[in-house]
C-alpha atoms as a PDB file:
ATOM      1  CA  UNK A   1      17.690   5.973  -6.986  1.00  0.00           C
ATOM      2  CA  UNK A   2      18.174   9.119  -5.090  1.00  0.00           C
ATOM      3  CA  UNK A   3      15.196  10.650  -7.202  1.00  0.00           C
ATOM      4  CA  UNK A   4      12.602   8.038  -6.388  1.00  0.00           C
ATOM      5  CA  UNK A   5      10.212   8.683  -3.359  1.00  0.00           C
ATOM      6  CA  UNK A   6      12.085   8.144   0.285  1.00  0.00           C
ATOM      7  CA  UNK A   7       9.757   5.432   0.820  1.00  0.00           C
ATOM      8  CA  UNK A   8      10.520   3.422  -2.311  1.00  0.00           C
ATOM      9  CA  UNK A   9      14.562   4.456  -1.395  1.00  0.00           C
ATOM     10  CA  UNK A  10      14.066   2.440   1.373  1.00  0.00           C
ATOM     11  CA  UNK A  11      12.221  -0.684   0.428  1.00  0.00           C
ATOM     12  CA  UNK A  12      14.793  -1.049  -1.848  1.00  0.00           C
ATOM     13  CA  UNK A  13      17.298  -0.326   0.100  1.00  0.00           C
ATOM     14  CA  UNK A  14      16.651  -3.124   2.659  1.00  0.00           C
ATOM     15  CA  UNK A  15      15.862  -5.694   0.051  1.00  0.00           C
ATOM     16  CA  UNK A  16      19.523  -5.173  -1.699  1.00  0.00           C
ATOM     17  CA  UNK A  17      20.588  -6.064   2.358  1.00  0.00           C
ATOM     18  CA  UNK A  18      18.942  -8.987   2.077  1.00  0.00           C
ATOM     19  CA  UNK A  19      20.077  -9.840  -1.357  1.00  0.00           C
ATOM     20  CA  UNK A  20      16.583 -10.166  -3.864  1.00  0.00           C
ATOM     21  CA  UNK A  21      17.988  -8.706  -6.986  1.00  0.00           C
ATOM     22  CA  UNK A  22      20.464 -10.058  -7.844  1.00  0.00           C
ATOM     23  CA  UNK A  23      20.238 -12.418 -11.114  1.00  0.00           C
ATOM     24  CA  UNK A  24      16.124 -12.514 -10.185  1.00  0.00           C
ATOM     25  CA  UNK A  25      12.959 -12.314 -12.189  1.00  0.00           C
ATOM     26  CA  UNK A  26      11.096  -9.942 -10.484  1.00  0.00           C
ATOM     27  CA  UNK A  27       7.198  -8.464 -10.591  1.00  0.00           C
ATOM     28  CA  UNK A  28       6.360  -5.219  -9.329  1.00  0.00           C
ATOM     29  CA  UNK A  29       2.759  -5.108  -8.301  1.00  0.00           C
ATOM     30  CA  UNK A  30       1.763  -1.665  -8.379  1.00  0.00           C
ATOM     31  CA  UNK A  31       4.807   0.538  -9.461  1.00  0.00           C
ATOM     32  CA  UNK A  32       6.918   1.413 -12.217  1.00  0.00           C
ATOM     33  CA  UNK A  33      10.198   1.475 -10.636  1.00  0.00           C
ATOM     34  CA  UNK A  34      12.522   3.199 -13.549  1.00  0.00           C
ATOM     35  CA  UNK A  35      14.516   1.243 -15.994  1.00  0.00           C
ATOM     36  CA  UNK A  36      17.619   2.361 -14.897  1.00  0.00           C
ATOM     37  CA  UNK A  37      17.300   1.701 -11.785  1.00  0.00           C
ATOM     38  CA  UNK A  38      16.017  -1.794 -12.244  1.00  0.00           C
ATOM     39  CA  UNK A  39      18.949  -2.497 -14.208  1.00  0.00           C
ATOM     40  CA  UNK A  40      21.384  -1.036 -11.274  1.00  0.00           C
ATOM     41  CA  UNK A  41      19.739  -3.639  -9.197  1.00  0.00           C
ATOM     42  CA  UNK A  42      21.105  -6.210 -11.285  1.00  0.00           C
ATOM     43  CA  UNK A  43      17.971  -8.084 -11.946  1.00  0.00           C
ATOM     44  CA  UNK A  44      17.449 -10.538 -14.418  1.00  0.00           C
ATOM     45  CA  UNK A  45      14.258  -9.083 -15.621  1.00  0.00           C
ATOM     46  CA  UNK A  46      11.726  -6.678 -14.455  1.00  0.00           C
ATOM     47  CA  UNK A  47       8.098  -6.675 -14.559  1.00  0.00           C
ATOM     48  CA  UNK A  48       5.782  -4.021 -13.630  1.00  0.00           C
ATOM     49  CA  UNK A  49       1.495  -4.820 -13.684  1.00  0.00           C
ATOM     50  CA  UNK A  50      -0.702  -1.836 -12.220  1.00  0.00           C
ATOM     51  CA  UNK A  51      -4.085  -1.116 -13.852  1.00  0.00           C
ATOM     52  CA  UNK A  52      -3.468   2.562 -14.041  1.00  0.00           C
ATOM     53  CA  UNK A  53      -0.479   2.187 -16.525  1.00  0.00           C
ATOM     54  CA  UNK A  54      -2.027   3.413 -19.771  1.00  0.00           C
ATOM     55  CA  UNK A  55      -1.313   0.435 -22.164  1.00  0.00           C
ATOM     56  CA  UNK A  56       1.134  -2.814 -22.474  1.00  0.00           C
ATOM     57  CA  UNK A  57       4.659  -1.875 -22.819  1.00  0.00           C
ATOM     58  CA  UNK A  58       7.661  -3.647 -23.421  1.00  0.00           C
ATOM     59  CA  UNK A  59      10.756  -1.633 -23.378  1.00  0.00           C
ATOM     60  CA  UNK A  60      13.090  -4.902 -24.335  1.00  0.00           C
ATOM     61  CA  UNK A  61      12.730  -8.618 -23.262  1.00  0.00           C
ATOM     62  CA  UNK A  62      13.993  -8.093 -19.704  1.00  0.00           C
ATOM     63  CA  UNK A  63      11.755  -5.088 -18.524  1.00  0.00           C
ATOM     64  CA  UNK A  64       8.204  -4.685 -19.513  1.00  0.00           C
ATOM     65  CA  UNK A  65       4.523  -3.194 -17.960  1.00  0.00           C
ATOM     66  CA  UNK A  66       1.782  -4.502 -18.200  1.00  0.00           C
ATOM     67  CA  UNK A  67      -1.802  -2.683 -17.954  1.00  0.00           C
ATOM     68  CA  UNK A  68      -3.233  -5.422 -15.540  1.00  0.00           C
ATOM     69  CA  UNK A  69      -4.532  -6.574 -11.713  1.00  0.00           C
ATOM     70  CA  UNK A  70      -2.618  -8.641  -9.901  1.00  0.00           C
ATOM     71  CA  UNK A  71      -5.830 -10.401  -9.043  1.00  0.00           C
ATOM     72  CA  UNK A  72      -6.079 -12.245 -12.223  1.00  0.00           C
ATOM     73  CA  UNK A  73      -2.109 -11.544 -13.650  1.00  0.00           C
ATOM     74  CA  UNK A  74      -1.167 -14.638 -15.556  1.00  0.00           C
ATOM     75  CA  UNK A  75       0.986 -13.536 -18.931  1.00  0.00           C
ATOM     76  CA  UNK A  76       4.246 -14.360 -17.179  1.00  0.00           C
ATOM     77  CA  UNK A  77       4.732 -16.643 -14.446  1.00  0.00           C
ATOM     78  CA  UNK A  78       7.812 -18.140 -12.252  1.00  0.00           C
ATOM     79  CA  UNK A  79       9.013 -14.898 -10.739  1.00  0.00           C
ATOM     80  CA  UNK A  80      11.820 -15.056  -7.862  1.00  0.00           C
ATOM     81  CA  UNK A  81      11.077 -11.785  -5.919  1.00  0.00           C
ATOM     82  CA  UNK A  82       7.733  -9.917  -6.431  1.00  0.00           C
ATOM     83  CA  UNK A  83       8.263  -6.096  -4.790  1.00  0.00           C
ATOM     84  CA  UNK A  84       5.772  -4.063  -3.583  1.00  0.00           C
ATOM     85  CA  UNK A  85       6.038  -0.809  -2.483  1.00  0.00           C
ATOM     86  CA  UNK A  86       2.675   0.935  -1.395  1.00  0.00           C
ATOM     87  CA  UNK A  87       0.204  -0.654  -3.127  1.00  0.00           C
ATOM     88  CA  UNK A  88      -1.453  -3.415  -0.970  1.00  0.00           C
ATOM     89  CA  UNK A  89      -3.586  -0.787   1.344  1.00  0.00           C
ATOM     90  CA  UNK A  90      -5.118   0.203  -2.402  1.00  0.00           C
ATOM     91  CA  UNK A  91      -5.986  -3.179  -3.896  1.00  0.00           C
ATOM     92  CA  UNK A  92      -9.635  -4.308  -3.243  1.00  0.00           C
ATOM     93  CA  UNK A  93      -9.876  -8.321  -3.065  1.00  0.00           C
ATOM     94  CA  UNK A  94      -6.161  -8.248  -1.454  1.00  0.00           C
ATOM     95  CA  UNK A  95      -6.372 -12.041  -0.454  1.00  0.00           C
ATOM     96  CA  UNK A  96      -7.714 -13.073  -3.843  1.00  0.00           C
ATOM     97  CA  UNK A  97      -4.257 -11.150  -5.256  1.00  0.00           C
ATOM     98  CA  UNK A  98      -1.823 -12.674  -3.063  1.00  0.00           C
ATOM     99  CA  UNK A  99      -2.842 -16.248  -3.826  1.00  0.00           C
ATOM    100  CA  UNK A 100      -2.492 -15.161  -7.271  1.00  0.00           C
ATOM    101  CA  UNK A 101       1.191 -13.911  -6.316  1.00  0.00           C
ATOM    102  CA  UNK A 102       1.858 -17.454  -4.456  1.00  0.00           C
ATOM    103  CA  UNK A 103       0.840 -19.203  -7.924  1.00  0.00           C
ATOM    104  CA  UNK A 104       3.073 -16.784 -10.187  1.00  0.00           C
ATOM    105  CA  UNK A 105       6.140 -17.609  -7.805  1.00  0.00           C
ATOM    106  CA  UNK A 106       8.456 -20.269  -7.939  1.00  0.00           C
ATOM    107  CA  UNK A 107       9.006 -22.955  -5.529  1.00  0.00           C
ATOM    108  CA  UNK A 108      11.542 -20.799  -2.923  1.00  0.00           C
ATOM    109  CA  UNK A 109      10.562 -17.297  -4.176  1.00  0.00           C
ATOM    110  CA  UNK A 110       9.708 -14.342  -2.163  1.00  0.00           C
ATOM    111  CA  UNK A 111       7.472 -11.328  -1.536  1.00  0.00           C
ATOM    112  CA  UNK A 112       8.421  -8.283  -0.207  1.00  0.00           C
ATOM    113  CA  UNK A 113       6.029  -5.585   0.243  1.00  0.00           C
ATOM    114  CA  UNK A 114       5.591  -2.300   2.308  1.00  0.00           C
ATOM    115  CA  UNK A 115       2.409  -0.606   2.515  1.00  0.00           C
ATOM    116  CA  UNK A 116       0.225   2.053   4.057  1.00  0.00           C
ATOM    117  CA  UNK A 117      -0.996   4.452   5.400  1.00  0.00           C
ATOM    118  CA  UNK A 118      -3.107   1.430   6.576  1.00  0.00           C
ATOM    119  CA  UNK A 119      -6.822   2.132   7.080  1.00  0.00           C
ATOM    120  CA  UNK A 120      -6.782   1.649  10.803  1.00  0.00           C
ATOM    121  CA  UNK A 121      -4.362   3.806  11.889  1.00  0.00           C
ATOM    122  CA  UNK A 122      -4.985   7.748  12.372  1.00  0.00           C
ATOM    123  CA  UNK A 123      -4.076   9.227   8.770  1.00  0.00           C
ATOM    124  CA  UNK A 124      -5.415   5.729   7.578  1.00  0.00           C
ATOM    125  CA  UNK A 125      -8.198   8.040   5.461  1.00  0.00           C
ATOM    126  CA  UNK A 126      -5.270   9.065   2.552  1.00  0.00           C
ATOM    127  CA  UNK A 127      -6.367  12.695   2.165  1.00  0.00           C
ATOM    128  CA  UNK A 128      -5.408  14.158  -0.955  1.00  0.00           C
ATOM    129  CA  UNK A 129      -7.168  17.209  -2.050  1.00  0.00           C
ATOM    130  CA  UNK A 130      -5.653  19.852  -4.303  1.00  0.00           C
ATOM    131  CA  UNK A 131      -6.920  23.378  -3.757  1.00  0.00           C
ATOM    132  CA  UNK A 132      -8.419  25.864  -6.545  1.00  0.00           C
ATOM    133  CA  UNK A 133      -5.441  28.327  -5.134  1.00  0.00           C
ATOM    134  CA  UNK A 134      -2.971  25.986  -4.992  1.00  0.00           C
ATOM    135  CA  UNK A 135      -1.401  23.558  -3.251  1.00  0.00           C
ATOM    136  CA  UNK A 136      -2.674  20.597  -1.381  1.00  0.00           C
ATOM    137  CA  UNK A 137      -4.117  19.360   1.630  1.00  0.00           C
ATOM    138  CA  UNK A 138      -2.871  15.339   1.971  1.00  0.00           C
ATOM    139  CA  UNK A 139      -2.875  13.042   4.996  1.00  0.00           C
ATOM    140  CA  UNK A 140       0.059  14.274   6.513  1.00  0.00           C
ATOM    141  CA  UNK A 141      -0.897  18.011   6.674  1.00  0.00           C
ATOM    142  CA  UNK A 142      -4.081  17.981   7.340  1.00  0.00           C
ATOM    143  CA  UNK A 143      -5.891  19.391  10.443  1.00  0.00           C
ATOM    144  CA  UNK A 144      -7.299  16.787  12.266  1.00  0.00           C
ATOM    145  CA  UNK A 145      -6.116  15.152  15.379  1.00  0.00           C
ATOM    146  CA  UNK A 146      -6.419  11.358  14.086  1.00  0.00           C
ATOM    147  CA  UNK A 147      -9.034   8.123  13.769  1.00  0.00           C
ATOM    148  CA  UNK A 148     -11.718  10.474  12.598  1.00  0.00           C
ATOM    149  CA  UNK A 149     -12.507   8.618   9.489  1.00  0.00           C
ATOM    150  CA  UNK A 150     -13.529   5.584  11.422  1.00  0.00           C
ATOM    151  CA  UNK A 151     -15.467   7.036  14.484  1.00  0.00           C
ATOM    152  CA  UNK A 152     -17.788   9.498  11.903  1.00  0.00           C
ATOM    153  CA  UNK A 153     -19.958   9.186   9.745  1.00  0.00           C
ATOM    154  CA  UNK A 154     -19.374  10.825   6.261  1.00  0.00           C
ATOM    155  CA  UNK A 155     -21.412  14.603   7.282  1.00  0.00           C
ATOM    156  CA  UNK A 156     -19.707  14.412  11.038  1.00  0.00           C
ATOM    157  CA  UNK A 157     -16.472  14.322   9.258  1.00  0.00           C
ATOM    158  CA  UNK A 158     -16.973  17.126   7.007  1.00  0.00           C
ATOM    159  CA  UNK A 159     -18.111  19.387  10.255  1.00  0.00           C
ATOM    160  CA  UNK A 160     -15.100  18.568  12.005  1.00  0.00           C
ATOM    161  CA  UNK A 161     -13.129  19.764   8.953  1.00  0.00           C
ATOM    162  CA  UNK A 162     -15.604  22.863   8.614  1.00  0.00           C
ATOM    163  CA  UNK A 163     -13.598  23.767  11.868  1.00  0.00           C
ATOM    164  CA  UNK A 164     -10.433  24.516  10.053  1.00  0.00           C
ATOM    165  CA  UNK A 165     -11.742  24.599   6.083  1.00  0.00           C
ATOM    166  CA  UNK A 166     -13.921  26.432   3.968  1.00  0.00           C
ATOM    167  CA  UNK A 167     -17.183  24.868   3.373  1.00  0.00           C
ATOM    168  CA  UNK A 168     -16.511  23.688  -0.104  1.00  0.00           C
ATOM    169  CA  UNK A 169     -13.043  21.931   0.838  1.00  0.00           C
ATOM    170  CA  UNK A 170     -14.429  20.236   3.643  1.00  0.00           C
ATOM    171  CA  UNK A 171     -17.095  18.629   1.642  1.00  0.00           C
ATOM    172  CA  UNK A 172     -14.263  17.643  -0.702  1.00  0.00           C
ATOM    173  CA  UNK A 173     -12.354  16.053   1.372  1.00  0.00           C
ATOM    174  CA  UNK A 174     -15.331  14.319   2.890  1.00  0.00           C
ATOM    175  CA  UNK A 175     -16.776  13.132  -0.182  1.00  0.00           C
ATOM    176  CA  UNK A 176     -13.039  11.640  -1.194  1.00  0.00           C
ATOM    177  CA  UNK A 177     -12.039   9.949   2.291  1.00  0.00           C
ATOM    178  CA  UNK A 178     -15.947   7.988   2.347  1.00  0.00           C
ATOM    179  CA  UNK A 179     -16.566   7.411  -1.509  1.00  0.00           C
ATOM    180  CA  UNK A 180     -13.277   7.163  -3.015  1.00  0.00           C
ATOM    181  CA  UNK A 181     -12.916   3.773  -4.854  1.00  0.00           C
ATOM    182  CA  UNK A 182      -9.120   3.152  -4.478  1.00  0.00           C
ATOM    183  CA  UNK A 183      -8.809   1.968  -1.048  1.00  0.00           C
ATOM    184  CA  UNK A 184      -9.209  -1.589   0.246  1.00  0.00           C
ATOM    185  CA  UNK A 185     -10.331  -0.197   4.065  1.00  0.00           C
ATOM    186  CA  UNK A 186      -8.316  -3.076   5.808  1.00  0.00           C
ATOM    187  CA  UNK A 187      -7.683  -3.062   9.023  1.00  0.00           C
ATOM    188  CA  UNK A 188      -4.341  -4.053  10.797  1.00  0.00           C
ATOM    189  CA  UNK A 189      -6.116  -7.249  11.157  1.00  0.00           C
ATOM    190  CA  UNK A 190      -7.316  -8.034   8.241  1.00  0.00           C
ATOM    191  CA  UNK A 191      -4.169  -7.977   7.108  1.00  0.00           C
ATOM    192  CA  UNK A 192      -2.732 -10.089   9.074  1.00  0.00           C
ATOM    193  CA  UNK A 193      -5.229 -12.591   8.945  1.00  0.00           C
ATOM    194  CA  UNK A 194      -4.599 -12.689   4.830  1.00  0.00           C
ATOM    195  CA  UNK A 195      -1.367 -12.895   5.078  1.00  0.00           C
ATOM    196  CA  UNK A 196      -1.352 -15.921   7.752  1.00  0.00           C
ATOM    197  CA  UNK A 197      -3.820 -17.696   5.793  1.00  0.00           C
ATOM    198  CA  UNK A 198      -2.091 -17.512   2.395  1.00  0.00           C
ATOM    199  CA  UNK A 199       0.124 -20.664   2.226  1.00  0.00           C
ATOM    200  CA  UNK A 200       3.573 -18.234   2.301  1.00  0.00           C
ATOM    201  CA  UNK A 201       5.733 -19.091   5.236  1.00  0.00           C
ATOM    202  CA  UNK A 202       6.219 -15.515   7.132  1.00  0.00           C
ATOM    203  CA  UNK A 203       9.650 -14.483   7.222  1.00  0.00           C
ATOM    204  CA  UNK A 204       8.617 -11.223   8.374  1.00  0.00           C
ATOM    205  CA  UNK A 205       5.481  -9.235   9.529  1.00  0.00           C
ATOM    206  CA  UNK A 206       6.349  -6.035  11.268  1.00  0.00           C
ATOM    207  CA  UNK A 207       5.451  -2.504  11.477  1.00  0.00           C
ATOM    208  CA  UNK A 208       7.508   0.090   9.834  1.00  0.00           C
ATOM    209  CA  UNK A 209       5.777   3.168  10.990  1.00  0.00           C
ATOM    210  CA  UNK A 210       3.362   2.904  13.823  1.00  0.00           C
ATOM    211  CA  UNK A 211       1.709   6.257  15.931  1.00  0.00           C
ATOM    212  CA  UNK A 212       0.596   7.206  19.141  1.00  0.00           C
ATOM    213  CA  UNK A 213      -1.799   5.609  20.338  1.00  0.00           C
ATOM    214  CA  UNK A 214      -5.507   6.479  21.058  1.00  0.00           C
ATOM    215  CA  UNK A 215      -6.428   8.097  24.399  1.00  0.00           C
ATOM    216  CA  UNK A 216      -7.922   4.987  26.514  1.00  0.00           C
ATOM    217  CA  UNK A 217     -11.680   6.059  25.801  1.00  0.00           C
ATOM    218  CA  UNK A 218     -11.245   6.228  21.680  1.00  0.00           C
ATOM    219  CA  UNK A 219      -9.079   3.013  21.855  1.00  0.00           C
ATOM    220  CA  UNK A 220     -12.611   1.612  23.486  1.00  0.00           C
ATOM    221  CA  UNK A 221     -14.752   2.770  21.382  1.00  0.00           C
ATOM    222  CA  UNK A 222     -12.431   1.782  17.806  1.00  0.00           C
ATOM    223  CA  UNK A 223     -12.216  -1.836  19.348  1.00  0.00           C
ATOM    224  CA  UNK A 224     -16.347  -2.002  20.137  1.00  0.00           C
ATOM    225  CA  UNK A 225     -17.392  -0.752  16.398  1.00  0.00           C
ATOM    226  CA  UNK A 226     -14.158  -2.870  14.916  1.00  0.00           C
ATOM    227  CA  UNK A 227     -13.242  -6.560  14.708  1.00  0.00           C
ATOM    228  CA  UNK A 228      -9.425  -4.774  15.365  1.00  0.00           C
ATOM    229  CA  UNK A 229      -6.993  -4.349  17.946  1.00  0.00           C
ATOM    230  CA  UNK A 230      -4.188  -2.425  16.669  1.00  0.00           C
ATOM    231  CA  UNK A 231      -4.820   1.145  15.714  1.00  0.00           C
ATOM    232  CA  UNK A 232      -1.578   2.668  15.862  1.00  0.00           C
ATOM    233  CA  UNK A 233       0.379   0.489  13.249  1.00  0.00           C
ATOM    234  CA  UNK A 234       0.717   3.087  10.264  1.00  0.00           C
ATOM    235  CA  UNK A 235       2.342   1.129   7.571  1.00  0.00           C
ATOM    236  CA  UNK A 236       3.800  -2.725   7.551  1.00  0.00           C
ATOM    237  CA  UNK A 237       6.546  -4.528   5.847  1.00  0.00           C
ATOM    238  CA  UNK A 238       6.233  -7.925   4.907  1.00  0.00           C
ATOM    239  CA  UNK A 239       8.997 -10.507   3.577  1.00  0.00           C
ATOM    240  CA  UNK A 240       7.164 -14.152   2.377  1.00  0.00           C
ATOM    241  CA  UNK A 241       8.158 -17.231   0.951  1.00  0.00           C
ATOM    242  CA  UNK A 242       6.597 -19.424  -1.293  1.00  0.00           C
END
């Protein structure tokens, strides 16, 4: 476990607290947690669906991907646990997916997700940008100072990277914050709203990483062009039960 990605570490981590392995069929919606670890877990089976795996696999009978969405997901059904781990800010028709997940649950199962950078908060844009020379520029090195991708419009953001980039790499990372097709854009909000309108019964809704906040006169302005409140939550963790 110690090789997956400290964020995945940890969602697992405080699902084994709470005891959701154990002896449980469980989905993964967007992952591919390893097979060895899976089996650590001591699941009953494991079941990964992302659309970016390359084809239908099935290792043996009790762990298997599947090249699929989750918004339409039905070759296996009755799950006890469906896991999560950054995926949710990515998947476009979010609500239509987690009343899918509510129908491929059984009566008493849960969901557990955690998710983000969430599009409202300041690194919210998910900058990832590999340079010619090497190396890359990503959300969490990037020079910015935060919320630009929601106060500018597409050129405005590539002049306020022109500050600290060349002129090619700032139209890059433009061009991949405003036209990239692999976020959802929802805000705190809209998240929330989803998940209290989705027949689970909330166990837990909480952030896991949240930021400063915006200076008073930014906060003003995010909450006049946005239908949103909360611009500082970075990521949230959700536990729901069907």
């Amino acid at each position: 476990m110690n090789e997956l990605p400290i964020w995945q570490q940890n969602h697992l981590n405080v699902c084994i607290e709470k005891d959701l392995f154990k002896d449980k069929k469980v989905l993964e919606v967007g992952g591919q947690t390893p097979y060895q670890v899976c089996k650590s877990l001591g699941v009953k089976s494991w079941v990964c669906v992302d659309p970016i795996i390359q084809e239908d696999k099935v290792f043996d009978e009790s762990y298997k991907h599947y090249k699929a969405s989750i918004l339409d997901f039905d070759k296996e059904k009755d799950f006890d646990l469906i896991f999560s781990t950054n995926a949710f800010e990515h998947i476009e028709g979010l609500d239509i997916g987690i009343k899918n997940m509510y129908n491929l649950l059984k009566k008493g199962g849960k969901l557990s997700a955690l998710f983000g950078p969430i599009w409202s908060c300041y690194k919210g844009h998910h900058i990832y940008c590999p340079l010619p020379t090497g190396g890359i520029i990503d959300f969490n090195n990037v020079k910015l100072s935060g919320w630009e991708h929601l106060v500018f419009s597409e050129k405005e953001f590539e002049n306020e990277l022109v500050k600290n980039y060349d002129k090619k790499t700032a139209f890059n990372i433009s061009y991949g914050v405003y036209n990239r097709k692999t976020l959802n854009k929802l805000l705190y909000d809209d998240y929330k709203n989803i998940i209290d309108n989705s027949g689970f019964k909330i166990l837990e809704f909480r952030d896991w990483h949240t930021s400063k906040y915006p200076s008073v006169e930014l906060q003003k302005e995010l909450e006049s062009k946005y239908n949103n409140k909360n611009f500082s939550t970075v990521s949230i963790k959700i536990l729901i039960e069907k």
